[in-house]
Protein backbone atom coordinates (compact mmCIF):
# COMPACT_ATOMS: atom_id res chain seq x y z
CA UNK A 1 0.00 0.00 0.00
CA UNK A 2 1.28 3.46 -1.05
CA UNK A 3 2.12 5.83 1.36
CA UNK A 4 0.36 8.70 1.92
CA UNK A 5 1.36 12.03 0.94
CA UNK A 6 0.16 15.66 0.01
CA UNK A 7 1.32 18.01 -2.33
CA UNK A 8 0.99 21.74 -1.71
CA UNK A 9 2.89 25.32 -3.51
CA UNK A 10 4.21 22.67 -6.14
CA UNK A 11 5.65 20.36 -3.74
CA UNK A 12 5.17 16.82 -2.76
CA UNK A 13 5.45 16.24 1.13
CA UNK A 14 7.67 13.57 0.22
CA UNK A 15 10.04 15.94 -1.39
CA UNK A 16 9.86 19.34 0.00
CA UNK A 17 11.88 21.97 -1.53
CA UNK A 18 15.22 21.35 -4.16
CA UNK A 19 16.97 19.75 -1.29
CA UNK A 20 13.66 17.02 -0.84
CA UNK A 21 12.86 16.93 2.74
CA UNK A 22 10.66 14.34 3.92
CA UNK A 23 7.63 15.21 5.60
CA UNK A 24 5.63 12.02 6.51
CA UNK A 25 1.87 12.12 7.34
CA UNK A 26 0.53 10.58 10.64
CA UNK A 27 -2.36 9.34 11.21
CA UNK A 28 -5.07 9.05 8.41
CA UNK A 29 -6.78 12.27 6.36
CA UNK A 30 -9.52 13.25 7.59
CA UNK A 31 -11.79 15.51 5.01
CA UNK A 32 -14.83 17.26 6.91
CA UNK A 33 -18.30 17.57 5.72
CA UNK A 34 -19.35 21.31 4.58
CA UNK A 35 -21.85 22.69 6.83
CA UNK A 36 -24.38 25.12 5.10
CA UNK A 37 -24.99 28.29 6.75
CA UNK A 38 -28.62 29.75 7.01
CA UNK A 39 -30.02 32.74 7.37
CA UNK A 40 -32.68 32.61 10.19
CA UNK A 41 -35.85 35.21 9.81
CA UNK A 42 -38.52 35.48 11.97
CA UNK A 43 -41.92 36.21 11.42
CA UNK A 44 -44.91 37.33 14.06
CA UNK A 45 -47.56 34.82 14.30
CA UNK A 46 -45.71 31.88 12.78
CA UNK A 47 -44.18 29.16 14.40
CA UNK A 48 -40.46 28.38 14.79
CA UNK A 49 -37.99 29.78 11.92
CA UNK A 50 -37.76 30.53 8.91
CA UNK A 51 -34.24 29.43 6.89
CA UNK A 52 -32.95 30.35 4.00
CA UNK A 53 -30.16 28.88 2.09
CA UNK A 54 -27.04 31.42 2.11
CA UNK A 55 -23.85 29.75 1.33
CA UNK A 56 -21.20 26.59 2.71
CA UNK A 57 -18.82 27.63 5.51
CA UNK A 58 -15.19 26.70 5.36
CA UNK A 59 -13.65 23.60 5.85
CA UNK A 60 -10.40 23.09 7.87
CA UNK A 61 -8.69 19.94 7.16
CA UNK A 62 -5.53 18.95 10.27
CA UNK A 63 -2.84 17.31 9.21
CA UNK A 64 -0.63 15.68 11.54
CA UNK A 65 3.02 15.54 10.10
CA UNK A 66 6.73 14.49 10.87
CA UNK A 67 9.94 15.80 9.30
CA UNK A 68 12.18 12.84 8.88
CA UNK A 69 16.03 13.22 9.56
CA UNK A 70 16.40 16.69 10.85
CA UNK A 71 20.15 15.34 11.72
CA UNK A 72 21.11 15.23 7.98
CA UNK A 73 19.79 18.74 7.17
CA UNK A 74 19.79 21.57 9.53
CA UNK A 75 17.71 23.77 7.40
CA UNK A 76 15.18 21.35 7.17
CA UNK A 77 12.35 22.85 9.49
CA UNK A 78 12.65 26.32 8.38
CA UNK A 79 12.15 24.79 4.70
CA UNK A 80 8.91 23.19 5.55
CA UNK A 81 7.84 26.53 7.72
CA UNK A 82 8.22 28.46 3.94
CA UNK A 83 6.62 25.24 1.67
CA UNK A 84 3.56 25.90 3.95
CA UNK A 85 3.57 29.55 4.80
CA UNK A 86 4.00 30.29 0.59
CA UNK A 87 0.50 31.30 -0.96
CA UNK A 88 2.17 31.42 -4.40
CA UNK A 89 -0.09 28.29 -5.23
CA UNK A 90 -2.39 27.57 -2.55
CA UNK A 91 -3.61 24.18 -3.99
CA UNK A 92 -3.56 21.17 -2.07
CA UNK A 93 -3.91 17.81 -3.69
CA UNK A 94 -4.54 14.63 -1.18
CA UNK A 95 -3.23 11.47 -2.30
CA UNK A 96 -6.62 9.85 -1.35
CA UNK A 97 -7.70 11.72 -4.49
CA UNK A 98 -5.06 13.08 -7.10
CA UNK A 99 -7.85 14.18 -9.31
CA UNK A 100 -8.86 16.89 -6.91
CA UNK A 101 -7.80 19.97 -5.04
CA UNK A 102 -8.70 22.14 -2.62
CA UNK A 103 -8.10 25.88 -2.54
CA UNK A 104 -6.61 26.82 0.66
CA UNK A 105 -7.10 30.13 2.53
CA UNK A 106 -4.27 29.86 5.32
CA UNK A 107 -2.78 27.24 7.01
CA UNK A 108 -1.62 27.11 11.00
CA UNK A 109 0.89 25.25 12.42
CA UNK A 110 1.40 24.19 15.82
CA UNK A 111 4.46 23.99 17.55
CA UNK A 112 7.30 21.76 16.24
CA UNK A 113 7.99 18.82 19.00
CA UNK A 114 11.54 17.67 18.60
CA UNK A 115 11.73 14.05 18.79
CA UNK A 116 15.08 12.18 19.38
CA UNK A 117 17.02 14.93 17.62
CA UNK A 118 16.04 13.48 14.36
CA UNK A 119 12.60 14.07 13.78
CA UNK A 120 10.11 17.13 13.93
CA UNK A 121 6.08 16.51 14.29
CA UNK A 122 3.34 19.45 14.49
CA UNK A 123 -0.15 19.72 13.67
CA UNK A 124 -0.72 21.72 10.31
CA UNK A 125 -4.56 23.07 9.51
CA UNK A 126 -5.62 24.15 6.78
CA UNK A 127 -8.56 26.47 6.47
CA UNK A 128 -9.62 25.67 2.63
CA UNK A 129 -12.69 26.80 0.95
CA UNK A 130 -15.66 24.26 0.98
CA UNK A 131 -15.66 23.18 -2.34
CA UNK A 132 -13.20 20.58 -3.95
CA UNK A 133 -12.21 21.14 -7.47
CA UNK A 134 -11.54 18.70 -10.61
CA UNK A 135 -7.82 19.84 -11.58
CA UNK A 136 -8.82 19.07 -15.18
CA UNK A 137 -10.87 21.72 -15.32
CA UNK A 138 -8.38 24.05 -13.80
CA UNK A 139 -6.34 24.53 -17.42
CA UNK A 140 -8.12 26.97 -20.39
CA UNK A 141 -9.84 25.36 -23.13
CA UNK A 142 -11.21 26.69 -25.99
CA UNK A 143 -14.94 27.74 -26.13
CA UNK A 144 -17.68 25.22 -27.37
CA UNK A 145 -21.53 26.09 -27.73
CA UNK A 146 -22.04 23.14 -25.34
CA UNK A 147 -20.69 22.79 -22.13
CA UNK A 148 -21.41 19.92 -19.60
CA UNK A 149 -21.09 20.50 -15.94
CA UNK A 150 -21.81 17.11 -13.64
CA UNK A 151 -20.93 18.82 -10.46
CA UNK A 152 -22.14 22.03 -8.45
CA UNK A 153 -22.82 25.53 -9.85
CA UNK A 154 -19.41 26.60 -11.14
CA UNK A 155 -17.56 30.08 -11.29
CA UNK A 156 -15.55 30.00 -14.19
CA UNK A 157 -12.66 32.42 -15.97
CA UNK A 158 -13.37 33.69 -19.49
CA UNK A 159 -10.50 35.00 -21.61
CA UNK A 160 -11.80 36.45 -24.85
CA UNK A 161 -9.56 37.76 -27.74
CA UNK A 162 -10.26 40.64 -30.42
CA UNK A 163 -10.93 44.15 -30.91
CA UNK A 164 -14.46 45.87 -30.70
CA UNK A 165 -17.71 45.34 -29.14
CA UNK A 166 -19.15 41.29 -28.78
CA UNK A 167 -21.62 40.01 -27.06
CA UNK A 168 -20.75 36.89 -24.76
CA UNK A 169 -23.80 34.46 -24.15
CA UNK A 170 -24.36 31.84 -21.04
CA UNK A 171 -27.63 30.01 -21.05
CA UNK A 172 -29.30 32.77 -22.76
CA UNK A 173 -27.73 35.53 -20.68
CA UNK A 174 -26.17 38.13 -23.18
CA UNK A 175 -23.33 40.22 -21.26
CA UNK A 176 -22.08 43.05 -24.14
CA UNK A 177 -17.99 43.68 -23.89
CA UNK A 178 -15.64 45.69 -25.03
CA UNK A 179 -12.27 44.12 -25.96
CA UNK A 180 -9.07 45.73 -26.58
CA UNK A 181 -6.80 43.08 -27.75
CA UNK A 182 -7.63 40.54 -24.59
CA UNK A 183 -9.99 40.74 -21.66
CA UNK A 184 -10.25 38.12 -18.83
CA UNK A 185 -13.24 37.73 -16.92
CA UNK A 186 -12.91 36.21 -13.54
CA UNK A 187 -16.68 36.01 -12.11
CA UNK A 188 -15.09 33.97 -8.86
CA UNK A 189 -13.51 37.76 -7.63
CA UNK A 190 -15.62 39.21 -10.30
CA UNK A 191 -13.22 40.93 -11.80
CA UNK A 192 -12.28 42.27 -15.32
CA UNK A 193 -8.69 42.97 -16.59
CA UNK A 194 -6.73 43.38 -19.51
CA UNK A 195 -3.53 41.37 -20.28
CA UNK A 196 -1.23 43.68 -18.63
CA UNK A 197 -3.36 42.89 -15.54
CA UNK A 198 -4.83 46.75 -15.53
CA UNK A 199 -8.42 46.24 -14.04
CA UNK A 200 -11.19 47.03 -16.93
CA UNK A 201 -14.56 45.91 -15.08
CA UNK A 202 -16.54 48.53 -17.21
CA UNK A 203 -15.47 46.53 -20.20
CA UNK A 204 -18.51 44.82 -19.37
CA UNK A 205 -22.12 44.86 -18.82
CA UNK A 206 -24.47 42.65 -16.80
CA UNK A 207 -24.00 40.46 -14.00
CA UNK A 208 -20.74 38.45 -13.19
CA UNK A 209 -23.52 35.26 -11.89
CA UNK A 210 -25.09 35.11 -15.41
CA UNK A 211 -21.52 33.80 -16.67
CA UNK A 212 -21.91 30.62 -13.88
CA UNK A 213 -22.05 27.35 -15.50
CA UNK A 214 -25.37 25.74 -13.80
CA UNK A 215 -25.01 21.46 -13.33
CA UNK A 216 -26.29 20.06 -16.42
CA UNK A 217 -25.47 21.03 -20.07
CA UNK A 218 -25.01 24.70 -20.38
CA UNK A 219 -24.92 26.74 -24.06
CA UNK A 220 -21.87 29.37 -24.79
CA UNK A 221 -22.22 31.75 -27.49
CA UNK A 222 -19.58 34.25 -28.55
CA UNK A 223 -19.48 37.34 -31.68
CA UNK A 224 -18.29 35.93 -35.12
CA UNK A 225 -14.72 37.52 -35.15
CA UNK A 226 -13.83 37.02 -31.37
CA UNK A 227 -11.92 33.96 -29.65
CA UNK A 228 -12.78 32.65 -26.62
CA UNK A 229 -10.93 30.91 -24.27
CA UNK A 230 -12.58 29.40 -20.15
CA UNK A 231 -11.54 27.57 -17.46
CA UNK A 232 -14.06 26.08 -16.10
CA UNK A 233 -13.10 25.51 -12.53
CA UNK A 234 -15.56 22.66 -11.71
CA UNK A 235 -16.57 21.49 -8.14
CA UNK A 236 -18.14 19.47 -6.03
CA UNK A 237 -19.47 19.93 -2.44
């Protein structure tokens, strides 16, 4: 049976950092459940509550870990304090599912406990939002008409190419843009910016949640003349 391992910031926790120090995982991984949070409303006359659906908290997934042979590299700890302090690229894959990530937030660490001069374990949470994401879906593709999503309502990145006004369409929602050479449309931070990175959010009109991609087959639509490019970011809960 394969041992088991994360990889986070690029790294495996097998082989952390260009001089590969060993950080072994203790214990099993333990993935919580998403809680939904409610709002709560009250009315006069009627019984009890009412809820209403609002969104999922975060999840924070502990980690108990051990550097191996801190005798054979004295830089070892302060290597494995950077690999998890970094936020450069805050994935982190599980090997209980390679196919997956999770998008972490920040991650604590407890104290280091020194143990017979040769190893290091500490407790390492992190605080990840609730959703896990398919890391296929986390490269750009070029735009179909069709799009299938099997998971959860998704918040995917548009890049669209050209010059001029075009009209991009999402399950019948038309959002008019304006492109100068490239715009990218990011309806997770709902954000618009040009290549160069220079924010351009009045490049379009409409609403960044009409450019979700809704579970089931959605239909993409783009101006004749314009290239489109999306990442789809798909999730489940």
């Amino acid at each position: 049976m394969s041992k088991a391992y994360i990889q986070y910031n690029g790294y495996r926790s097998d082989a952390v950092g260009i001089t590969g120090v060993v950080v072994k995982l203790l214990g099993t991984i333990q993935i919580p459940t998403p809680q939904k949070r409610y709002d709560t409303i009250t009315i006069p006359g009627r019984d009890g509550l009412l809820y209403e659906e609002d969104a999922y908290d975060d999840i924070v997934i502990p980690l108990e870990m051990e550097i191996q042979d801190l005798e054979k590299n004295e830089d070892a700890i302060d290597i494995v304090k950077r690999w998890l302090k970094d936020t450069s690229d805050p994935r982190l894959f599980l090997s209980v599912d390679e196919r997956s990530f999770y998008r972490v937030h920040q991650v604590e660490m407890s104290e280091i406990e020194i143990q017979y001069r040769r190893y290091g374990q500490f407790t390492a949470k992190f605080t990840c939002d609730p959703y896990r994401y398919q890391a296929a879906s986390d490269v750009a593709v070029n735009l179909t008409d069709q799009l299938m999503n099997n998971a959860a309502v998704s918040r995917p990145i548009y890049i669209i190419t050209g010059n001029g006004a075009c009209t991009l369409t999402v399950n019948g929602n038309a959002i008019p843009l304006t492109i100068d050479g490239e715009l990218t449309i990011n309806t997770e931070k709902q954000l618009c910016y040009k290549s160069q990175g220079i924010f351009a959010n009045k490049a379009m009109t409409g609403e960044f949640s009409d450019l979700f991609l809704l579970p089931g087959k959605n239909t993409l639509s783009l101006t004749d003349g314009f290239t489109g490019k999306i990442i789809t970011n798909m999730r489940k809960i």
